[in-house]
C-alpha atoms as a PDB file:
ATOM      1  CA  UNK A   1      65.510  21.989  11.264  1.00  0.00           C
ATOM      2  CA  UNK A   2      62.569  23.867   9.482  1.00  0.00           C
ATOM      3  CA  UNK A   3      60.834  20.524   8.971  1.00  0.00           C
ATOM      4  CA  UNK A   4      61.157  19.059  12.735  1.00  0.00           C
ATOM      5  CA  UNK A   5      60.037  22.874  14.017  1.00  0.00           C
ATOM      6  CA  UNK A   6      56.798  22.946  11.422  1.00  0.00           C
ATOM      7  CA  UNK A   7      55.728  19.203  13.038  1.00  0.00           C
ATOM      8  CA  UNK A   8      56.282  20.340  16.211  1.00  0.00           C
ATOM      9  CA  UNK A   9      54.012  23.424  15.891  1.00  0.00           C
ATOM     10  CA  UNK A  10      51.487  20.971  14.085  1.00  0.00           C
ATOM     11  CA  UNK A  11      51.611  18.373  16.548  1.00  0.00           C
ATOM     12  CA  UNK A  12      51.187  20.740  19.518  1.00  0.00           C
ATOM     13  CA  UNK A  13      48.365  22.210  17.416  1.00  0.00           C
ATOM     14  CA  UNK A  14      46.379  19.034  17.128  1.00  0.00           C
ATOM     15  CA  UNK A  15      46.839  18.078  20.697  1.00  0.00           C
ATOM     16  CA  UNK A  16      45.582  21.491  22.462  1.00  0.00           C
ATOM     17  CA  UNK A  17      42.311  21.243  19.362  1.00  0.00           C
ATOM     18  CA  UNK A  18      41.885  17.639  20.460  1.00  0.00           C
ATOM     19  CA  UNK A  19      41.884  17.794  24.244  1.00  0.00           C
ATOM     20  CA  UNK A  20      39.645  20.949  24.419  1.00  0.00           C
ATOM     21  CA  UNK A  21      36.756  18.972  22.095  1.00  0.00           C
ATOM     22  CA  UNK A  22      37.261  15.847  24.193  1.00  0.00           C
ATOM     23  CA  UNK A  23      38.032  16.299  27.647  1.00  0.00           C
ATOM     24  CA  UNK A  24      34.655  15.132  28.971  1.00  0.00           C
ATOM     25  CA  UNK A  25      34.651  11.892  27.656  1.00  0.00           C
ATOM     26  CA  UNK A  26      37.963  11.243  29.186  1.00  0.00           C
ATOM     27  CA  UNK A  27      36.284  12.195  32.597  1.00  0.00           C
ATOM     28  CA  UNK A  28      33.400  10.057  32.309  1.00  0.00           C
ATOM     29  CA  UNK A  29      36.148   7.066  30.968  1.00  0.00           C
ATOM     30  CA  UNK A  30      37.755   7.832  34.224  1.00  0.00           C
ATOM     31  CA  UNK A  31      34.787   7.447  36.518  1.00  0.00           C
ATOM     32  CA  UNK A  32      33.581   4.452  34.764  1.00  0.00           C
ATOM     33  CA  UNK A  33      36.977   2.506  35.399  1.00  0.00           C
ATOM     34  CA  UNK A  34      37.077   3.320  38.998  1.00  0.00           C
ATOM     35  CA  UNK A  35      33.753   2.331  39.513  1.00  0.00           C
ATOM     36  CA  UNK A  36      32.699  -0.824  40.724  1.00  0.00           C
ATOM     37  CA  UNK A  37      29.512  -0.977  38.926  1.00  0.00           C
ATOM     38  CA  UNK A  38      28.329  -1.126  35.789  1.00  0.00           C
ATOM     39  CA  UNK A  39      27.023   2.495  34.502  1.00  0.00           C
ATOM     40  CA  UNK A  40      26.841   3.532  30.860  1.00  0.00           C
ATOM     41  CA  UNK A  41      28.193   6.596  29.277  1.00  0.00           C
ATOM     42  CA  UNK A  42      24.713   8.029  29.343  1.00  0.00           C
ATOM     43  CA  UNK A  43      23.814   7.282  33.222  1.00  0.00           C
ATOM     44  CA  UNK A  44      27.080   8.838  34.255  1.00  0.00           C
ATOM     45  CA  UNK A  45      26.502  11.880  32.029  1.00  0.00           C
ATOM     46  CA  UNK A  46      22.938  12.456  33.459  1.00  0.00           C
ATOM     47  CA  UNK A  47      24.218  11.793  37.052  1.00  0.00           C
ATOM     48  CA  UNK A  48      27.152  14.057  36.813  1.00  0.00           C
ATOM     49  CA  UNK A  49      24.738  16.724  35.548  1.00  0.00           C
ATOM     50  CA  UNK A  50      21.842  16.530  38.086  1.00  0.00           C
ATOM     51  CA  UNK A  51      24.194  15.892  40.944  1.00  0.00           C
ATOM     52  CA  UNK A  52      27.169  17.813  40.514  1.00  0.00           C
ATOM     53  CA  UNK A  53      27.703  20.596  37.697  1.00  0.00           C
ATOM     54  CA  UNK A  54      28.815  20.569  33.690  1.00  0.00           C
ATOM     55  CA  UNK A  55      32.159  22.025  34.866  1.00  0.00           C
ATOM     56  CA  UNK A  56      33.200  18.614  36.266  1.00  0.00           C
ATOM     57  CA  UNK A  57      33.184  17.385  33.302  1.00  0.00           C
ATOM     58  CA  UNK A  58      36.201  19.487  32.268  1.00  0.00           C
ATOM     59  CA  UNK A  59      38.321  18.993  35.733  1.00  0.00           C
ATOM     60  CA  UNK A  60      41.890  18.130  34.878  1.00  0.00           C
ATOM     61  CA  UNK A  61      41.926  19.668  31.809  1.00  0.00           C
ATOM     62  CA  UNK A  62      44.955  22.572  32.823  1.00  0.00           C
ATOM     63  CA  UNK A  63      46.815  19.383  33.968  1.00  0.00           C
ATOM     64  CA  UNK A  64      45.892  18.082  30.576  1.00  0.00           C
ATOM     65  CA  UNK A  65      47.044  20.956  28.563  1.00  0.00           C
ATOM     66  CA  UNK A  66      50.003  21.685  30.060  1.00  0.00           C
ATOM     67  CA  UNK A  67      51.199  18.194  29.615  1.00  0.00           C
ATOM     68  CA  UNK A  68      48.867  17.125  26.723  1.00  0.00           C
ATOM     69  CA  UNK A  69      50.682  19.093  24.294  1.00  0.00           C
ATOM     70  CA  UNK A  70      54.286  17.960  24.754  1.00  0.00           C
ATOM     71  CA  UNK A  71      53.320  14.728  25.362  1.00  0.00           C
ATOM     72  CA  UNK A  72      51.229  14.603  22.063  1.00  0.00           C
ATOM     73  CA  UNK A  73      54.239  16.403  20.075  1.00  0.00           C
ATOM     74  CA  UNK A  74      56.546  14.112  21.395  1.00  0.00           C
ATOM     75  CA  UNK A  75      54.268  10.810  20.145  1.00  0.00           C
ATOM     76  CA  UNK A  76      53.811  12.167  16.778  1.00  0.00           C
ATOM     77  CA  UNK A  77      56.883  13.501  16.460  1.00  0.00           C
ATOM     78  CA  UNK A  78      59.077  10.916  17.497  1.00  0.00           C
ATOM     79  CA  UNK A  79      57.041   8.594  15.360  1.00  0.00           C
ATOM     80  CA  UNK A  80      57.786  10.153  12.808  1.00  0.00           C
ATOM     81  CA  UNK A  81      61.158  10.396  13.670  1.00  0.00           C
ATOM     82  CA  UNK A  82      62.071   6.721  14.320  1.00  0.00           C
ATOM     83  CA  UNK A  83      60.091   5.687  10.974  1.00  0.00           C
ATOM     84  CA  UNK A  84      61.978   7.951   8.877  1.00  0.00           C
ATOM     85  CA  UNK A  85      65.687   6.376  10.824  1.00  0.00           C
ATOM     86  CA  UNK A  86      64.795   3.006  10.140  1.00  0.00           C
ATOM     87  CA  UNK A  87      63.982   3.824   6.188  1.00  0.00           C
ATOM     88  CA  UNK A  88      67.317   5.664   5.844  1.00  0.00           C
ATOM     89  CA  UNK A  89      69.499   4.062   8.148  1.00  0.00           C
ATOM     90  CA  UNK A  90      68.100   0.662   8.725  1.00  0.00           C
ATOM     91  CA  UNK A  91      66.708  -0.429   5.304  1.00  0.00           C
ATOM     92  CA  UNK A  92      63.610  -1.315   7.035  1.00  0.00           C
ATOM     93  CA  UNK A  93      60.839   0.554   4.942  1.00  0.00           C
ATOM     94  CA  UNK A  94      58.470   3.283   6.010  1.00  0.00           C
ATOM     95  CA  UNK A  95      55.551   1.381   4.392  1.00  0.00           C
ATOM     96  CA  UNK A  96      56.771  -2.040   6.483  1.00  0.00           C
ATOM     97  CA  UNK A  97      54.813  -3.097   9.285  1.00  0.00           C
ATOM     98  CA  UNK A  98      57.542  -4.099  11.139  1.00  0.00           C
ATOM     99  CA  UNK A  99      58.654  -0.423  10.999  1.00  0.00           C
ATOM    100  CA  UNK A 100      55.507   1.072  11.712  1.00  0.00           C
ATOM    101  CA  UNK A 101      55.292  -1.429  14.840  1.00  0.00           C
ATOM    102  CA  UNK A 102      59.038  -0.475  16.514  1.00  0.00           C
ATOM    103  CA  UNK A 103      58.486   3.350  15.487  1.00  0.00           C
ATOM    104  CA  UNK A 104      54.618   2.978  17.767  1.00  0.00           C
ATOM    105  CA  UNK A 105      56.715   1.456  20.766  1.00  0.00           C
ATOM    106  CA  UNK A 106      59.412   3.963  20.287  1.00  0.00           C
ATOM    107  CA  UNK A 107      56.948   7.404  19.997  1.00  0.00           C
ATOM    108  CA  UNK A 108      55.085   5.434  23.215  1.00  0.00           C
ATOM    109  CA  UNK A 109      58.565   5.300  25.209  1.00  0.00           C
ATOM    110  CA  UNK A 110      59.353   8.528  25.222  1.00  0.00           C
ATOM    111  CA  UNK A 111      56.297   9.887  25.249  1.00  0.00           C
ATOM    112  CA  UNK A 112      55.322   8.258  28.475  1.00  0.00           C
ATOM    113  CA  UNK A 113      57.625  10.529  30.588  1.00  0.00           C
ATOM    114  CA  UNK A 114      54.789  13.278  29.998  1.00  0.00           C
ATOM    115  CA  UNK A 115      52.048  11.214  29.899  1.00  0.00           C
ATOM    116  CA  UNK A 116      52.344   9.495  32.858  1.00  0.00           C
ATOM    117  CA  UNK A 117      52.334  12.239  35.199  1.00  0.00           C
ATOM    118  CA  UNK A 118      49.149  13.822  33.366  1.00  0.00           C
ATOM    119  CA  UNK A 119      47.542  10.644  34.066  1.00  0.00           C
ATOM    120  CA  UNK A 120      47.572  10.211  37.146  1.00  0.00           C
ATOM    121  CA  UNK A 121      46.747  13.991  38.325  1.00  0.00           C
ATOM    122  CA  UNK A 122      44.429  14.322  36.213  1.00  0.00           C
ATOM    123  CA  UNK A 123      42.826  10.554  36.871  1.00  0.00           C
ATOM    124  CA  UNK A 124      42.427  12.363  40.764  1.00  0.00           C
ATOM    125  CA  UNK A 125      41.145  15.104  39.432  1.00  0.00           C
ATOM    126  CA  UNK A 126      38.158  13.180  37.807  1.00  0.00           C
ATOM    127  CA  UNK A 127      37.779  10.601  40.001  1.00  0.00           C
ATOM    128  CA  UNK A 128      37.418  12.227  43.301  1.00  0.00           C
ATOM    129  CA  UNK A 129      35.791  15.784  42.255  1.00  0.00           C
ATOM    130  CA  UNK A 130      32.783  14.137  44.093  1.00  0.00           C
ATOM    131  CA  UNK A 131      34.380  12.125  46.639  1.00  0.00           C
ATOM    132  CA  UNK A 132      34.046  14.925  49.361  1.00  0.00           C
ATOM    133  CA  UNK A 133      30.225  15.661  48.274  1.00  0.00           C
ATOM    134  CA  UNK A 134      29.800  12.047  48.906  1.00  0.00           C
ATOM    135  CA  UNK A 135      31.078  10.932  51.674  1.00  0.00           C
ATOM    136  CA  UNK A 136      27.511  10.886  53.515  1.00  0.00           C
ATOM    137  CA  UNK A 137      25.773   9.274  50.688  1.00  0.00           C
ATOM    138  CA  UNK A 138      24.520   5.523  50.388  1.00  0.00           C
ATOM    139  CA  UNK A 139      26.707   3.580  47.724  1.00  0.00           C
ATOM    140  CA  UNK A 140      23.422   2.690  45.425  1.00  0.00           C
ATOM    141  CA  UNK A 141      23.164   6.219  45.410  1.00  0.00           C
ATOM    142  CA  UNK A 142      26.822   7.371  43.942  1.00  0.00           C
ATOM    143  CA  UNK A 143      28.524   6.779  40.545  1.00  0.00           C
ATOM    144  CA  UNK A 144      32.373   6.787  39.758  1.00  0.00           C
ATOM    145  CA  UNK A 145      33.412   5.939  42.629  1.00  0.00           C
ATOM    146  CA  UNK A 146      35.510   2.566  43.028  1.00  0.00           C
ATOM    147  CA  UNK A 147      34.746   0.616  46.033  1.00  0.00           C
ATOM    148  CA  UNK A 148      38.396  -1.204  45.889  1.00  0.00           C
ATOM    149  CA  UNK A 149      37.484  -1.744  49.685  1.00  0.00           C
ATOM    150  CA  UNK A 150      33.915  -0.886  51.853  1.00  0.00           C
ATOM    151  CA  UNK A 151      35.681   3.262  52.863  1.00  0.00           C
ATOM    152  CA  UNK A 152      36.439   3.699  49.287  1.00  0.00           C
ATOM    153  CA  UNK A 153      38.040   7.148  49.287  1.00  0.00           C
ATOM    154  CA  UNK A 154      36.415   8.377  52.031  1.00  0.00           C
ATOM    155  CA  UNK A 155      39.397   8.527  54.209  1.00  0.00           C
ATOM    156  CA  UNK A 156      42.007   9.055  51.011  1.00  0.00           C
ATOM    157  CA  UNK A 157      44.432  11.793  51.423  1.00  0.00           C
ATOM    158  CA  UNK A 158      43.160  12.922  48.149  1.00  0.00           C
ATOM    159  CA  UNK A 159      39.831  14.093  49.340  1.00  0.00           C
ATOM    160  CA  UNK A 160      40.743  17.743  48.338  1.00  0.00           C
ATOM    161  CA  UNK A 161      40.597  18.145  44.128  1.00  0.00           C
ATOM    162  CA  UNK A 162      41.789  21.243  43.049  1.00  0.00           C
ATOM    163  CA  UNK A 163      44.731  20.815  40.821  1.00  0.00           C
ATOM    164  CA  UNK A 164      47.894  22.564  43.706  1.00  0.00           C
ATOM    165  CA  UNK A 165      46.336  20.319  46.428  1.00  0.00           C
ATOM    166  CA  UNK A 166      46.229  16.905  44.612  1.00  0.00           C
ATOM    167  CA  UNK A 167      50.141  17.674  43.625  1.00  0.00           C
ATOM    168  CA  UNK A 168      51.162  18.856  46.902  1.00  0.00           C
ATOM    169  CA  UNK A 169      49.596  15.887  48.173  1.00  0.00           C
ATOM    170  CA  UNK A 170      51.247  13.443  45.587  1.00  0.00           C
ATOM    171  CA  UNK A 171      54.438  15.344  46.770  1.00  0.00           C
ATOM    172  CA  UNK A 172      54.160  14.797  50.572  1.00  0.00           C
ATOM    173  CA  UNK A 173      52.572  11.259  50.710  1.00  0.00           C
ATOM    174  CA  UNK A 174      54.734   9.798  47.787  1.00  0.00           C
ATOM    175  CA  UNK A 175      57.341  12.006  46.742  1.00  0.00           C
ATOM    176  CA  UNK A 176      58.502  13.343  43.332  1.00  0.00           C
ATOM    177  CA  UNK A 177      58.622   9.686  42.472  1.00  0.00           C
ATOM    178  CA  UNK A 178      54.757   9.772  42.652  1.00  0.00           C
ATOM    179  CA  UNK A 179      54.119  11.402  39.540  1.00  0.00           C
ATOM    180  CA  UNK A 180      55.390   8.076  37.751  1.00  0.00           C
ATOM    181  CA  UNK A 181      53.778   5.306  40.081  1.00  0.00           C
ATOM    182  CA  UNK A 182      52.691   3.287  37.008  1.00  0.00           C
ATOM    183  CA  UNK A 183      54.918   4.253  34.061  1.00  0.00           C
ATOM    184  CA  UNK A 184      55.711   0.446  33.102  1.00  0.00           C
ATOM    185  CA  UNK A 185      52.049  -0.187  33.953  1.00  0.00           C
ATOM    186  CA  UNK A 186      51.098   2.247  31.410  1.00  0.00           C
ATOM    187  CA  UNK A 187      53.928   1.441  29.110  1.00  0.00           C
ATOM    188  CA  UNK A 188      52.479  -2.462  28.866  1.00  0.00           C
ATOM    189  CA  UNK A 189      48.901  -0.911  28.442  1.00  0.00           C
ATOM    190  CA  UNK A 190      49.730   2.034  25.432  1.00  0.00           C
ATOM    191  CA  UNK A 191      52.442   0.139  23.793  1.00  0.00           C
ATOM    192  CA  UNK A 192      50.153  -2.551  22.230  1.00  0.00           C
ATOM    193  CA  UNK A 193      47.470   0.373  22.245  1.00  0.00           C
ATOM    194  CA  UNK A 194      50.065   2.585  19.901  1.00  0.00           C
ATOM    195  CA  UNK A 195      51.904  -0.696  17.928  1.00  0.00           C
ATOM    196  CA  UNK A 196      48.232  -1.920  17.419  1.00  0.00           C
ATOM    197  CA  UNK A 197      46.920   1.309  15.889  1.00  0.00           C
ATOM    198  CA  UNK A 198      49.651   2.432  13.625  1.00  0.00           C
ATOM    199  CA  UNK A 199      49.968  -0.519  12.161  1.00  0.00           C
ATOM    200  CA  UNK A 200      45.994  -0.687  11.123  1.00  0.00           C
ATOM    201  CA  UNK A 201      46.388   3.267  11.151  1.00  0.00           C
ATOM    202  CA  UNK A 202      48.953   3.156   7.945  1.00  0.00           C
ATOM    203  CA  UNK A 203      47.196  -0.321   6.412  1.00  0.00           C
ATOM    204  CA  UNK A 204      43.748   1.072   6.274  1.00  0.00           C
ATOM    205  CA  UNK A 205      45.479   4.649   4.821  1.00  0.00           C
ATOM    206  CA  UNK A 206      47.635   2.804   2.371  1.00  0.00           C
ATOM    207  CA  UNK A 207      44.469   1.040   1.453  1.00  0.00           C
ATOM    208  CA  UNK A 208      41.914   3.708   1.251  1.00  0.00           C
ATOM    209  CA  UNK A 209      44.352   5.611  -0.987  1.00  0.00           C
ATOM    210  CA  UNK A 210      45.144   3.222  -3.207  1.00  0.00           C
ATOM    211  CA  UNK A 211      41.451   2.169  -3.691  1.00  0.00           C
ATOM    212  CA  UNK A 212      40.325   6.117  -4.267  1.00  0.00           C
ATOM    213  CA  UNK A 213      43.593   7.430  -5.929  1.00  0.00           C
ATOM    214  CA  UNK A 214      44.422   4.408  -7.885  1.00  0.00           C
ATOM    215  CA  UNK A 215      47.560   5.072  -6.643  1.00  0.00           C
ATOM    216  CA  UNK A 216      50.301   3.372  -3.687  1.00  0.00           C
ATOM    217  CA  UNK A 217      52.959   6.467  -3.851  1.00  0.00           C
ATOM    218  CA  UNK A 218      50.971   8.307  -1.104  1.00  0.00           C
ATOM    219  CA  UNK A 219      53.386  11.143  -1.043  1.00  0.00           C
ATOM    220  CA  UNK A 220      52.456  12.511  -4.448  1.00  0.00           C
ATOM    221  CA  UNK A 221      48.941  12.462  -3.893  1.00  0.00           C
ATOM    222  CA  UNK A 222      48.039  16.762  -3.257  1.00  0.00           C
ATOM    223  CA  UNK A 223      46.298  17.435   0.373  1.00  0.00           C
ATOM    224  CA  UNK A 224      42.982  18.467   0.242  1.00  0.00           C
ATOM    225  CA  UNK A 225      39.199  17.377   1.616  1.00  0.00           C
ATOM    226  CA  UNK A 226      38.871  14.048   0.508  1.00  0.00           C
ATOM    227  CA  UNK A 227      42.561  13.062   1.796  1.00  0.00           C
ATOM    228  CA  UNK A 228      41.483  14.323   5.093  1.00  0.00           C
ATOM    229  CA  UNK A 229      38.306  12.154   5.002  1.00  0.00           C
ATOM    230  CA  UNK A 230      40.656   8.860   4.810  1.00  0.00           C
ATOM    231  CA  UNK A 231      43.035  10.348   7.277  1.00  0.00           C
ATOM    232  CA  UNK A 232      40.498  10.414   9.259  1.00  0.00           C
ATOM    233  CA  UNK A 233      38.626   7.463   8.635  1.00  0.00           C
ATOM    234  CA  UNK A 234      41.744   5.434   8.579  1.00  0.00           C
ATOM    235  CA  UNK A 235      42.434   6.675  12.413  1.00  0.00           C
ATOM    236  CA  UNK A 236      38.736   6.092  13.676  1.00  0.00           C
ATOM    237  CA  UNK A 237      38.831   2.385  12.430  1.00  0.00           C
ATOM    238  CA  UNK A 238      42.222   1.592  13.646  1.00  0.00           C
ATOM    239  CA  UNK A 239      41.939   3.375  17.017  1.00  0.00           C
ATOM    240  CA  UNK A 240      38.550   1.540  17.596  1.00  0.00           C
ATOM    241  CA  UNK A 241      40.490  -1.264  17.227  1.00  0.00           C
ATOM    242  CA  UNK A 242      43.777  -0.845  19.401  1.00  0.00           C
ATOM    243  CA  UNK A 243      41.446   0.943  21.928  1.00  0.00           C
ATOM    244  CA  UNK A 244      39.049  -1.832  22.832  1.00  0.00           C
ATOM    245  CA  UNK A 245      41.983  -4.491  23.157  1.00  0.00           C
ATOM    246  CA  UNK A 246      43.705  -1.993  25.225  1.00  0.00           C
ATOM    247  CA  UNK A 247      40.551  -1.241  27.509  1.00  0.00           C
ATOM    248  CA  UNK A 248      41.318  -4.814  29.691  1.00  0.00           C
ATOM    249  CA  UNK A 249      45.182  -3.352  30.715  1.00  0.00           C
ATOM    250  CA  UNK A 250      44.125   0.460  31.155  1.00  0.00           C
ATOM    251  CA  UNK A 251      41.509  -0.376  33.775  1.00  0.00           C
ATOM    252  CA  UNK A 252      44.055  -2.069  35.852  1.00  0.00           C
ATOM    253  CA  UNK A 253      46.251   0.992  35.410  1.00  0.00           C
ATOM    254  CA  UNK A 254      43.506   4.006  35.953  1.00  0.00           C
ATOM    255  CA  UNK A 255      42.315   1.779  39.540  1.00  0.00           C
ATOM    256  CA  UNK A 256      46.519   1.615  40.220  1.00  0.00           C
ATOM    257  CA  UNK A 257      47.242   5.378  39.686  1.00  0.00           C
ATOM    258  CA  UNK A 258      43.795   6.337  41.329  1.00  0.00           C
ATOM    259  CA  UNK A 259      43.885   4.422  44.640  1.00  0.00           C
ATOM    260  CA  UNK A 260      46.258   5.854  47.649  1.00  0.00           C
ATOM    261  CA  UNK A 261      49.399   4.749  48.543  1.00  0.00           C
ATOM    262  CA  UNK A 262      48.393   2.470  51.424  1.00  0.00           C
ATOM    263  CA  UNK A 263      45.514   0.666  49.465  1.00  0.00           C
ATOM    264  CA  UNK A 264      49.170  -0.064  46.396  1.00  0.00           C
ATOM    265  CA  UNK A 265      50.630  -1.186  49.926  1.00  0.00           C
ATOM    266  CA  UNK A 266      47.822  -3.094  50.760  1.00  0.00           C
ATOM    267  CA  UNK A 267      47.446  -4.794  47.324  1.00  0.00           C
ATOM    268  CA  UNK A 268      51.068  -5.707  47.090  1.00  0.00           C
ATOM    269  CA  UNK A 269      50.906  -4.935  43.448  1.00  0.00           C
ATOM    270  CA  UNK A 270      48.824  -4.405  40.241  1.00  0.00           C
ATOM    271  CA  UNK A 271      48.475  -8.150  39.336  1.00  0.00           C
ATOM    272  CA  UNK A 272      46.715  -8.395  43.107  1.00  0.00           C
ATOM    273  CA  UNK A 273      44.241  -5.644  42.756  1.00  0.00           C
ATOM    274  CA  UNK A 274      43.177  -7.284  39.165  1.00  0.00           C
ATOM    275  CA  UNK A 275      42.896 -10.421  40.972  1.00  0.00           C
ATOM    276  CA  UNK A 276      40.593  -8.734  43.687  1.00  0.00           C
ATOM    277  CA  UNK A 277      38.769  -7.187  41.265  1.00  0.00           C
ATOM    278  CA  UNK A 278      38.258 -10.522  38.883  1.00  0.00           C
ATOM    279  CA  UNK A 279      37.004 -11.838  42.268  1.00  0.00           C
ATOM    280  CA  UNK A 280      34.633  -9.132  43.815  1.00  0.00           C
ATOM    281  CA  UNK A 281      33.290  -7.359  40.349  1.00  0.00           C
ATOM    282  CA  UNK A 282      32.161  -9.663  38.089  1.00  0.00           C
ATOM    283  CA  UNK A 283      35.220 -11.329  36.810  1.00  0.00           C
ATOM    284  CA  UNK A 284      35.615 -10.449  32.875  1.00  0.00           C
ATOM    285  CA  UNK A 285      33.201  -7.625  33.326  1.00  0.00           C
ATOM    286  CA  UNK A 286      35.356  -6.018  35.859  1.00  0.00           C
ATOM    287  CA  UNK A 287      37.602  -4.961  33.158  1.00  0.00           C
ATOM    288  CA  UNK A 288      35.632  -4.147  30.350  1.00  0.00           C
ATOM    289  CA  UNK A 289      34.075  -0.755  32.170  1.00  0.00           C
ATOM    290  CA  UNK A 290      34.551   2.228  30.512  1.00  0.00           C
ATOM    291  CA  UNK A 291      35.387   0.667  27.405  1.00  0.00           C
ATOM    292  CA  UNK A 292      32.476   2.349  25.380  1.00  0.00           C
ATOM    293  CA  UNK A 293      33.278   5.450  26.856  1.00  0.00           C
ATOM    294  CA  UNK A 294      37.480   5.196  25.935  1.00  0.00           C
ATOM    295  CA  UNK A 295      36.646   4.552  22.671  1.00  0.00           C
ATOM    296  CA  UNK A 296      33.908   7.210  22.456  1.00  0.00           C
ATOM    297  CA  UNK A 297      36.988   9.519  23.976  1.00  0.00           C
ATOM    298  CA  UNK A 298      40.023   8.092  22.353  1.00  0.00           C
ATOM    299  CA  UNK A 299      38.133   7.929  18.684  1.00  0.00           C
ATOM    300  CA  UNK A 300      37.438  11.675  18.056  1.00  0.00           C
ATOM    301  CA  UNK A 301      40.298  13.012  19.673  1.00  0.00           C
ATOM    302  CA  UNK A 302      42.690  10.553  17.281  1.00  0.00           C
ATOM    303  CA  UNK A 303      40.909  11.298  14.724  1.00  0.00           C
ATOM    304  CA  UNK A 304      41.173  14.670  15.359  1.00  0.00           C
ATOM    305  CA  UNK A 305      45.091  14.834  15.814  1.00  0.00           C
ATOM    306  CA  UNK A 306      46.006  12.574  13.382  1.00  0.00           C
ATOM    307  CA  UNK A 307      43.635  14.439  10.728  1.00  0.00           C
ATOM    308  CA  UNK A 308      45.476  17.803  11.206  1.00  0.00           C
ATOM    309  CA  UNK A 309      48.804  16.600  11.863  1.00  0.00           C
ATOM    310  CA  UNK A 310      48.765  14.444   8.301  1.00  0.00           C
ATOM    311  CA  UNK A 311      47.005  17.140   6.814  1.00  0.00           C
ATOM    312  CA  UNK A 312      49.680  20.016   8.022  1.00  0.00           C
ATOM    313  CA  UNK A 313      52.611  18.047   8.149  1.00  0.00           C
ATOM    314  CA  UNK A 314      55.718  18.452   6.061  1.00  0.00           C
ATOM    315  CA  UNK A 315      56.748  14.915   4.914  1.00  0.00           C
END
């Protein structure tokens, strides 16, 4: 019991010190994938700056708190979990990668029922915190906003984007139901994400221990600097990795949770709006947007998370 509670506390730990040093890169990830054109991380930072304020930057990130932390506790932790039950009950061994592969898809499961909601508040939050500033203003002129069809949001129900109004909306246009429009989406966009990084996650740690410590017992090796140094160069080459094969999936899903409910109904379905998209902006290129910027996001933060919880962890 003392073990699961010390995690917990360390997990939660290394989500709230993750999202606070991160946040704006998640926002300008967001506006990237809802755009329809082709902006680097540097154009949208300068835009957002000159046009608009530094604070929008960090819009959605009480949403993101409030849910970041259980959401992140429940990943690790249930990772942790399900790797440990399939050493002792399942004779499938921690170091496997079969193991480390079913206990990423497990922690992603579960963990989906918190971040899932997050997402797509918070995705509204970024997205639109310009849309009503906007609304006058020629299309060459604007960035991070998706022109799905010629109104774009213009006439969306989520024009207002303080954090009450864009749930009260969600509420009253889609129900409590709306909170999860795209779970599945999300769970066939962070389940190879998650199976994809542990497994290179515990390979390149495995490795870089061995290699330094002469040594493949990891759990008698003593925490200290240089332990944290491959903890967290182990997570920044494996989450590069998962993140930019996960990039082509998570567009799809940021446009789906975005766009109102009468442009899903219009669409029909997610495989419809990728097929509009493929079609309209640029084919491949259509889903490659944002990628610099999700892997300038994801990379720190999991390297972040993963550094402390390793480091603090009780094992």
């Amino acid at each position: 019991m003392v073990y699961e509670l010390h995690n917990l506390v360390v997990s939660s730990l290394a989500a709230l010190v993750a999202r606070l040093l991160t946040h704006p890169l998640d926002t300008l990830k967001t506006r990237l994938q809802v755009s329809n054109q082709s902006y680097g991380i540097l154009y949208s930072l300068q835009h957002i700056l000159e046009n608009e304020s530094v604070w929008v930057l960090y819009r959605g990130l009480g949403i993101a708190l409030v849910f970041n932390a259980p959401a992140l506790t429940m990943f690790l932790s249930v990772y942790d979990l399900t790797k440990h039950f399939l050493s002792d009950h399942l004779s499938l061994a921690s170091t496997s990668l079969l193991n480390h592969l079913l206990s990423g898809c497990m922690a992603e499961i579960v963990s989906g029922i918190f971040w899932t909601p997050m997402e797509i508040i918070k995705s509204k939050l970024q997205a639109t915190s310009m849309q009503s500033q906007t609304e006058d203003t020629h299309e060459e002129d604007t960035v991070g906003l998706t022109s799905l069809e010629p109104e774009a949001f213009s006439r969306y129900e989520y024009s207002q984007t303080n954090t009450i109004s864009v749930i009260q909306n969600i509420l009253k246009m889609e129900g409590p139901l709306g909170f999860f429009k795209g779970y599945w989406l999300s769970l066939m966009v962070f389940i190879p994400n998650s199976m994809i990084y542990f497994a290179f996650y515990e390979y390149f740690k495995s490795l870089f221990m061995a290699y330094v410590f002469a040594a493949s017992d990891t759990t008698s090796i003593p925490n200290n600097f240089l332990v944290s140094l491959i903890y967290a160069l182990s997570a920044i080459l494996s989450c590069t990795l998962a993140a930019g094969v996960s990039n082509f999936p998570d567009v799809i899903k940021t446009r789906w949770q975005v766009i109102s409910q009468h442009e899903r109904d219009k669409f029909g379905g997610p495989l419809n709006m990728a097929v509009h998209m493929w079609k309209t902006e640029g084919g491949l290129l259509a889903f490659t947007r944002g990628m610099s910027a999700r892997i300038a996001f994801m990379a720190p933060s999991t390297v972040i998370s993963m550094t402390i919880y390793d480091s603090l962890k009780w094992t």
